[in-house]
N, C-alpha and C. Protein backbone atom coordinates (compact mmCIF):
# COMPACT_ATOMS: atom_id res chain seq x y z
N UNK A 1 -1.45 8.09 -8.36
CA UNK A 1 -1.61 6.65 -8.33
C UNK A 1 -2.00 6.12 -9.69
N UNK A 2 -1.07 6.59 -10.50
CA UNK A 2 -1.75 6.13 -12.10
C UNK A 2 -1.79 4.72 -12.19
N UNK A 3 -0.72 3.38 -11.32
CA UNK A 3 -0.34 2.48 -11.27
C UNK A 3 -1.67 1.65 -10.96
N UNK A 4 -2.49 2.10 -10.00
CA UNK A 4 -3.34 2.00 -9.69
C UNK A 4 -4.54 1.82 -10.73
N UNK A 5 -5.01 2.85 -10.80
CA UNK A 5 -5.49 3.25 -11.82
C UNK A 5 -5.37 2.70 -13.35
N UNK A 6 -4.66 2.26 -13.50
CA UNK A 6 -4.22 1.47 -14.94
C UNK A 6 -4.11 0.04 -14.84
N UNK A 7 -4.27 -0.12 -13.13
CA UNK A 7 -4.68 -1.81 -12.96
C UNK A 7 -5.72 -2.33 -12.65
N UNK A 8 -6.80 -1.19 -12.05
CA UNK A 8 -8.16 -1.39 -11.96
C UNK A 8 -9.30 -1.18 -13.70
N UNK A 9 -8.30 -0.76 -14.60
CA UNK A 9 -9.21 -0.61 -15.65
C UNK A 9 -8.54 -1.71 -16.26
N UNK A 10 -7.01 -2.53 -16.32
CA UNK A 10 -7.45 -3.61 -17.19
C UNK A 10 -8.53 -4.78 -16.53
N UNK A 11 -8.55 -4.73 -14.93
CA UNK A 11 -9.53 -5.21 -13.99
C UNK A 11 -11.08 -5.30 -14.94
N UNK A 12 -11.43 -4.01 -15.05
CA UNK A 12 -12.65 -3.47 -15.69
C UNK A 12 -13.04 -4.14 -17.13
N UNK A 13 -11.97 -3.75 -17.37
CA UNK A 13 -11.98 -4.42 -18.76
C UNK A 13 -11.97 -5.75 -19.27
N UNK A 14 -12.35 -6.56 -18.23
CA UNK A 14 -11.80 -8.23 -18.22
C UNK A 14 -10.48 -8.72 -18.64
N UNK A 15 -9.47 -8.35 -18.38
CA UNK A 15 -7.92 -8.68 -18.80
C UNK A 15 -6.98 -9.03 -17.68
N UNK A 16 -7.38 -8.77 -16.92
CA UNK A 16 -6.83 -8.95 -15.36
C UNK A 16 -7.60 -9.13 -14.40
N UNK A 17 -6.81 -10.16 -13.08
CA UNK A 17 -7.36 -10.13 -11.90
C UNK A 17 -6.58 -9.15 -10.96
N UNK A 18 -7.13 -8.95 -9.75
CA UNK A 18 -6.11 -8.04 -8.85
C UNK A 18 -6.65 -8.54 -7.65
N UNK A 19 -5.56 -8.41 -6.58
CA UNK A 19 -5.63 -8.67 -4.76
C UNK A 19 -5.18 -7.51 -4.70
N UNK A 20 -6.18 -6.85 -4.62
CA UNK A 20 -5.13 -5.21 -4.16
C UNK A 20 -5.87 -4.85 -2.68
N UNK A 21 -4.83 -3.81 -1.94
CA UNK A 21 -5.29 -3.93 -0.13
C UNK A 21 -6.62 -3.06 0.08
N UNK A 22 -6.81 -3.43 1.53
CA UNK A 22 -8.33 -2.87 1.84
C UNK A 22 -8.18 -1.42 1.37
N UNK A 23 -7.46 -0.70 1.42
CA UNK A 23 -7.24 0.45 1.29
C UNK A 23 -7.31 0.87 -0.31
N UNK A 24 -6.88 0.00 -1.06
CA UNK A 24 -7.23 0.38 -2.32
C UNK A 24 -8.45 0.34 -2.57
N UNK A 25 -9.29 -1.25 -2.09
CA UNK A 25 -10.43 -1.32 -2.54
C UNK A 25 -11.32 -0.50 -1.70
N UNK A 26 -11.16 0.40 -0.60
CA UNK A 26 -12.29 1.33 -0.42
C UNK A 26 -11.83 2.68 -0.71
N UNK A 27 -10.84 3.24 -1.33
CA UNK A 27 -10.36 4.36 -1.92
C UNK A 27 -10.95 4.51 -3.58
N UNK A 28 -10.80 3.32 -3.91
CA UNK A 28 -11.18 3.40 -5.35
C UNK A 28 -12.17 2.80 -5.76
N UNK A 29 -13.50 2.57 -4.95
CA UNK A 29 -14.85 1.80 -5.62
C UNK A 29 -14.47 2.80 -6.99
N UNK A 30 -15.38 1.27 -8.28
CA UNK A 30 -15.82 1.42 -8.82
C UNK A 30 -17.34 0.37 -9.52
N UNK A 31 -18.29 1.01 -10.29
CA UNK A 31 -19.51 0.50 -10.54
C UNK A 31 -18.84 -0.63 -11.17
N UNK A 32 -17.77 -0.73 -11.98
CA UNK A 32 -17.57 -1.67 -13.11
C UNK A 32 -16.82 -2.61 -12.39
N UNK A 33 -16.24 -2.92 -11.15
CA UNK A 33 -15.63 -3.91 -10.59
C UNK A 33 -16.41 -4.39 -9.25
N UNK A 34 -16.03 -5.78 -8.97
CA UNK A 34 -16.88 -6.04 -8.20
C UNK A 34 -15.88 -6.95 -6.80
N UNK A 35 -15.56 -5.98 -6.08
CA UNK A 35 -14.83 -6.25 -4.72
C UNK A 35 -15.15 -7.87 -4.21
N UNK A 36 -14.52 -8.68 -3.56
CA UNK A 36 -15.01 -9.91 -2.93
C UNK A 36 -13.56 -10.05 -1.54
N UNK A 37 -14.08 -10.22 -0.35
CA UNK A 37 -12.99 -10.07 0.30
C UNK A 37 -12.52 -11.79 -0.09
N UNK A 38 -11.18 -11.75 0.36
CA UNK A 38 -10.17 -13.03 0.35
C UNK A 38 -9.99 -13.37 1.88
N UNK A 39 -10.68 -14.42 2.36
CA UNK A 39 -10.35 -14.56 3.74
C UNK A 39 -9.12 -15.94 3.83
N UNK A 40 -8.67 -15.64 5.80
CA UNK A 40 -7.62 -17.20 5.48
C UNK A 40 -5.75 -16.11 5.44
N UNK A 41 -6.32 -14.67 4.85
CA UNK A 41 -4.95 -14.94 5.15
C UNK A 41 -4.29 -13.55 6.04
N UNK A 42 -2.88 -13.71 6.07
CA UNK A 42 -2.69 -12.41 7.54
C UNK A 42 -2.30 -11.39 6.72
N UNK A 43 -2.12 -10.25 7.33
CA UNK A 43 -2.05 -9.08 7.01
C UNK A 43 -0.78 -9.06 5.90
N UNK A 44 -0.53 -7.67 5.45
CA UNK A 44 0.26 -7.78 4.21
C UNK A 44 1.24 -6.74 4.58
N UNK A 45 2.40 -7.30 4.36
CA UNK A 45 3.10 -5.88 4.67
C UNK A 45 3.51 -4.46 3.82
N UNK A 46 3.36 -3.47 4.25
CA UNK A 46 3.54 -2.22 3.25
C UNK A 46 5.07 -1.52 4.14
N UNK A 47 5.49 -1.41 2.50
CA UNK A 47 6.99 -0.85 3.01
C UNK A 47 7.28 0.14 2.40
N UNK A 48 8.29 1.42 2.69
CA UNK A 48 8.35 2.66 2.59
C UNK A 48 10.11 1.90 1.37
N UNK A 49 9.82 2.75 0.66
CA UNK A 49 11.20 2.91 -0.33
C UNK A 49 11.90 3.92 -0.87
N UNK A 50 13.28 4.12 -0.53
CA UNK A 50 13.87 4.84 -1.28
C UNK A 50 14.97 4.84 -1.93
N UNK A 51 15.75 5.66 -2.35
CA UNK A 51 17.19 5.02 -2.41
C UNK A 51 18.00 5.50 -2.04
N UNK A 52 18.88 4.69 -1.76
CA UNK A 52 19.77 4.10 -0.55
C UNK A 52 21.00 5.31 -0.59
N UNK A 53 21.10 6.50 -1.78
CA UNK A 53 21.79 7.34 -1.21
C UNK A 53 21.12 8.28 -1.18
N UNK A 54 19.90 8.44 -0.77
CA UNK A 54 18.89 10.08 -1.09
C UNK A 54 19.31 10.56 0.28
N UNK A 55 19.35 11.99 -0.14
CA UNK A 55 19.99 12.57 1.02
C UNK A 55 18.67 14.29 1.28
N UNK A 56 17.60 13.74 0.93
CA UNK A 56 16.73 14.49 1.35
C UNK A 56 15.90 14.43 2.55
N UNK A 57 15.66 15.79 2.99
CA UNK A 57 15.43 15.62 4.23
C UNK A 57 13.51 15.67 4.16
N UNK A 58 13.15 15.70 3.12
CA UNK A 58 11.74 15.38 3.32
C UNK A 58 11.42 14.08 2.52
N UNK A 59 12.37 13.12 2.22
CA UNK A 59 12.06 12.28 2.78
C UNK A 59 12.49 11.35 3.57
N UNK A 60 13.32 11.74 4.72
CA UNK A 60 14.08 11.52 5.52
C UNK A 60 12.59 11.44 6.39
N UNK A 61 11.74 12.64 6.67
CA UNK A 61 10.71 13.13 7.49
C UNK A 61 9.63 12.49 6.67
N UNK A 62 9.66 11.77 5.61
CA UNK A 62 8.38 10.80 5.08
C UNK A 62 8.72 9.16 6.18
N UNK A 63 9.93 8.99 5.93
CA UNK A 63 10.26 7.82 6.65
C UNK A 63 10.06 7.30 8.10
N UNK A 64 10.36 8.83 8.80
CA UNK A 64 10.50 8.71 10.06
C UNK A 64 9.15 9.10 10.20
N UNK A 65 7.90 9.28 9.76
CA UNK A 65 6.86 9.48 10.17
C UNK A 65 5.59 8.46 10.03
N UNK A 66 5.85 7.76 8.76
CA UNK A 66 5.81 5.83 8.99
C UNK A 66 5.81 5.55 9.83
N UNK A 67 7.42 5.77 10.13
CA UNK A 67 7.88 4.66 11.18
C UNK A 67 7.07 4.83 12.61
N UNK A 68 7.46 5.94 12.49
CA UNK A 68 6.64 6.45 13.69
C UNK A 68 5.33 6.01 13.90
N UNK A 69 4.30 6.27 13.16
CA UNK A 69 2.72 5.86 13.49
C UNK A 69 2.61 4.06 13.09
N UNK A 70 3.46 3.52 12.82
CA UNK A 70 3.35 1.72 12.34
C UNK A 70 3.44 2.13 14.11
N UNK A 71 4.74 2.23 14.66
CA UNK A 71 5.24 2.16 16.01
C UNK A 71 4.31 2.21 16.68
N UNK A 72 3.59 3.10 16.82
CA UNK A 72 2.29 3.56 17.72
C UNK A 72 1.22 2.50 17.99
N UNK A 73 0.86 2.49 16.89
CA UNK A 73 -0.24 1.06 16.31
C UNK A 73 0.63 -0.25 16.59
N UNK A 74 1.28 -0.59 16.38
CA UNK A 74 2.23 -2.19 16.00
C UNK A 74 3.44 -2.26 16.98
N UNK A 75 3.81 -1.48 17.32
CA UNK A 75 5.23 -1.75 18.24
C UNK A 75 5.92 -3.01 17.48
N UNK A 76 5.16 -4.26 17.62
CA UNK A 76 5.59 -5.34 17.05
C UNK A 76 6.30 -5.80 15.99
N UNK A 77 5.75 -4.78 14.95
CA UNK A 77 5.91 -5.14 13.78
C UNK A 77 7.51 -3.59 13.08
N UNK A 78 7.81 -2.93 13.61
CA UNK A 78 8.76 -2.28 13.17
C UNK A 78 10.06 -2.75 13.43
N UNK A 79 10.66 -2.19 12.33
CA UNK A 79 12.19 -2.32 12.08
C UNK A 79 13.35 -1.65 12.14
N UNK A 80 14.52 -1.53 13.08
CA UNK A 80 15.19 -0.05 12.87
C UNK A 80 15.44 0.50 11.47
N UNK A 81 15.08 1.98 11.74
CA UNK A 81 15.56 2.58 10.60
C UNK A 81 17.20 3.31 10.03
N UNK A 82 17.36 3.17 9.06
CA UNK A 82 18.44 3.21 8.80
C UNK A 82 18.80 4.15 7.62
């Protein structure tokens, strides 16, 4: 997660702001940033990517295992996969 990581230190560093998800901000406390939740708005969606001719089968089995546990939790919210 260097992406991460290289956006919480210009964070740190006063050069940037960030909305990053609950999951970032309780994976990555740090002393030098200071969390504030954002209320007001709905959930965010996280989406699985690949490309469109990968013909691997682990991550064929990354995809379908998403899909799978969103399904479980959300029914609502999934999309066929393709």
């Amino acid at each position: 997660m260097a992406g991460v990581e290289q956006l919480l230190e210009v964070v740190a560093l006063g050069q940037g702001v960030a909305i990053p998800s609950r999951s970032t901000t309780e994976g990555h406390q740090r002393p030098d940033i200071a969390y504030r939740p954002v209320t007001g708005l709905g959930p965010s969606a996280v989406m699985v990517a690949r490309p469109e001719t990968s013909r691997s089968a682990a991550v064929a089995a990354l995809v379908r295992a998403a899909h799978d546990v969103v399904a479980a939790h959300h029914p609502d919210h999934t999309t066929a996969l393709t």
